[in-house]
Protein backbone atom coordinates (compact mmCIF):
# COMPACT_ATOMS: atom_id res chain seq x y z
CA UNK A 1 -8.05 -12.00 -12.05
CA UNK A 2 -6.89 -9.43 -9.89
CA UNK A 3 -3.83 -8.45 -8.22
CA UNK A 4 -5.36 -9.07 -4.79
CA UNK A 5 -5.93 -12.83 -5.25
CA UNK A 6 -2.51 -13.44 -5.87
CA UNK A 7 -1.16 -11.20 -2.65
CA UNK A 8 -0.35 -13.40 -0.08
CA UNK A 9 0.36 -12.16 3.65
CA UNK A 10 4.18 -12.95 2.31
CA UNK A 11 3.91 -11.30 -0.73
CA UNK A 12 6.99 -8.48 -0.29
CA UNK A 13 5.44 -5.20 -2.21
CA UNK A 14 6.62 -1.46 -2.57
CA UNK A 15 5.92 1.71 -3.99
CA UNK A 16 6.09 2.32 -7.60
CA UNK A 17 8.70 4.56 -8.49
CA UNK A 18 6.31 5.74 -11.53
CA UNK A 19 4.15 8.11 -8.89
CA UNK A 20 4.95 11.56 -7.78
CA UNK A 21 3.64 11.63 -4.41
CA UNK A 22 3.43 14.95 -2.41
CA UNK A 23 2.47 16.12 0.81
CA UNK A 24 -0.72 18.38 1.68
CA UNK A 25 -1.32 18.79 5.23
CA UNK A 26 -1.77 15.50 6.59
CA UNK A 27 -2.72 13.59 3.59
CA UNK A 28 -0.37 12.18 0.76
CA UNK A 29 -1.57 13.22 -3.01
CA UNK A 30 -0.67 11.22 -5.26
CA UNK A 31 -0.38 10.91 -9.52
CA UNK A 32 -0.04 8.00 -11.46
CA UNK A 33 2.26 9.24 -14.08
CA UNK A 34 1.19 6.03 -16.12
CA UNK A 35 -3.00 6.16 -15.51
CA UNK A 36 -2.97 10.17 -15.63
CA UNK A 37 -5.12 9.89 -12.03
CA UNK A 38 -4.67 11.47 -9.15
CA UNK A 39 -5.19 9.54 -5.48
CA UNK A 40 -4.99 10.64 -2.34
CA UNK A 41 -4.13 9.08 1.31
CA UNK A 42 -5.74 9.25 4.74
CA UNK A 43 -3.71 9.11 7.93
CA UNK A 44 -3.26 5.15 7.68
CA UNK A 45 -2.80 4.99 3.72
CA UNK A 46 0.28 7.81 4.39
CA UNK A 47 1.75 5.15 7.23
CA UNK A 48 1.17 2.36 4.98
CA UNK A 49 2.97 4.64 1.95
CA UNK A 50 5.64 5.68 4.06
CA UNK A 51 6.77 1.60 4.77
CA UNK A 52 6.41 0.90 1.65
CA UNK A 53 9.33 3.29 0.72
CA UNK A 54 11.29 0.17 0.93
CA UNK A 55 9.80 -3.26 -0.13
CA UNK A 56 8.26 -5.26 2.63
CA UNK A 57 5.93 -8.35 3.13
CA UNK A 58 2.49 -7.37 3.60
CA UNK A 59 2.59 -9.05 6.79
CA UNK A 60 4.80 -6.25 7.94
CA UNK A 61 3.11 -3.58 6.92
CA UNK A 62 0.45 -5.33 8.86
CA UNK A 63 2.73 -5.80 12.13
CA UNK A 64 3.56 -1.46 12.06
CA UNK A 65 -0.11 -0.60 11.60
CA UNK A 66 -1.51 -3.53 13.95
CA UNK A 67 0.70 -1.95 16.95
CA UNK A 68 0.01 1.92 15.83
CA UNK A 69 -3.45 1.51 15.12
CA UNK A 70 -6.48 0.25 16.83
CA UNK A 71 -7.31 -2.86 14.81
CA UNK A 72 -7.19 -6.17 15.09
CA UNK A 73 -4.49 -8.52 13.10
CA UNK A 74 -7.59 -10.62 11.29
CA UNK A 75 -8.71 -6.99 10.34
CA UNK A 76 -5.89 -5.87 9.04
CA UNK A 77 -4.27 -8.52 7.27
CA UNK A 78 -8.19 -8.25 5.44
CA UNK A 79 -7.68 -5.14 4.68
CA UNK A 80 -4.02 -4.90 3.68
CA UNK A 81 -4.34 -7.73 1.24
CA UNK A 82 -7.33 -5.89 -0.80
CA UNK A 83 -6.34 -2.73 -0.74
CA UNK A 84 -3.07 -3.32 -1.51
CA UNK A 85 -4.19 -5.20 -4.64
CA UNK A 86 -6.17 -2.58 -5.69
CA UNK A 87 -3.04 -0.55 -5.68
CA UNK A 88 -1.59 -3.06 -7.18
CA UNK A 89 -3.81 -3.00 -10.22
CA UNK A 90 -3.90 0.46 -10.25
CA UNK A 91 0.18 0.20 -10.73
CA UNK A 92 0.47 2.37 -7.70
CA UNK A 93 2.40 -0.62 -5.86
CA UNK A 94 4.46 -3.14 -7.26
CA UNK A 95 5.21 -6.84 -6.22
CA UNK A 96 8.62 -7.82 -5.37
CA UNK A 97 10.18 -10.54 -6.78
CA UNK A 98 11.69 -13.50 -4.97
């Protein structure tokens, strides 16, 4: 089972403090200290990284990039819950407890 089928739109996440994250032009490298890979972040992934300095439900994440982005809620809330669980599994972003 993966992380994404147990993120809920009111599952609070936030980034893991195990990354170094740096900035290169407009994108956001990053390196998973733990998995010894390297990822990197397009415009909305950066946004997405940014919120996530702080925990927060994935419904607001999906509230920020729904108003600063042209996409529809159903869309995003789609998106934000699997990709988000990949990072999950990937250890990139961790769930919040309670």
């Amino acid at each position: 089972m993966t992380s994404e089928n147990s993120l809920t739109l009111n599952t609070t996440v936030t980034a893991s403090d195990d990354v170094v994250v740096s900035t290169l032009d407009d994108e956001i490298v990053m390196m998973s200290v733990e998995n010894g890979a390297y990822y990197s972040l397009d415009d909305i992934g950066r946004r997405v990284w940014e919120l996530l300095e702080k925990p927060l439900s994935v419904s607001a994440v999906c509230d920020v990039i729904v108003d600063e982005y042209d996409v529809t809620r159903s869309e995003c809330e789609q998106d934000m819950l699997t990709w988000l669980g990949e990072l999950t599994d990937e250890k990139l972003v961790q769930i919040v407890d309670g």
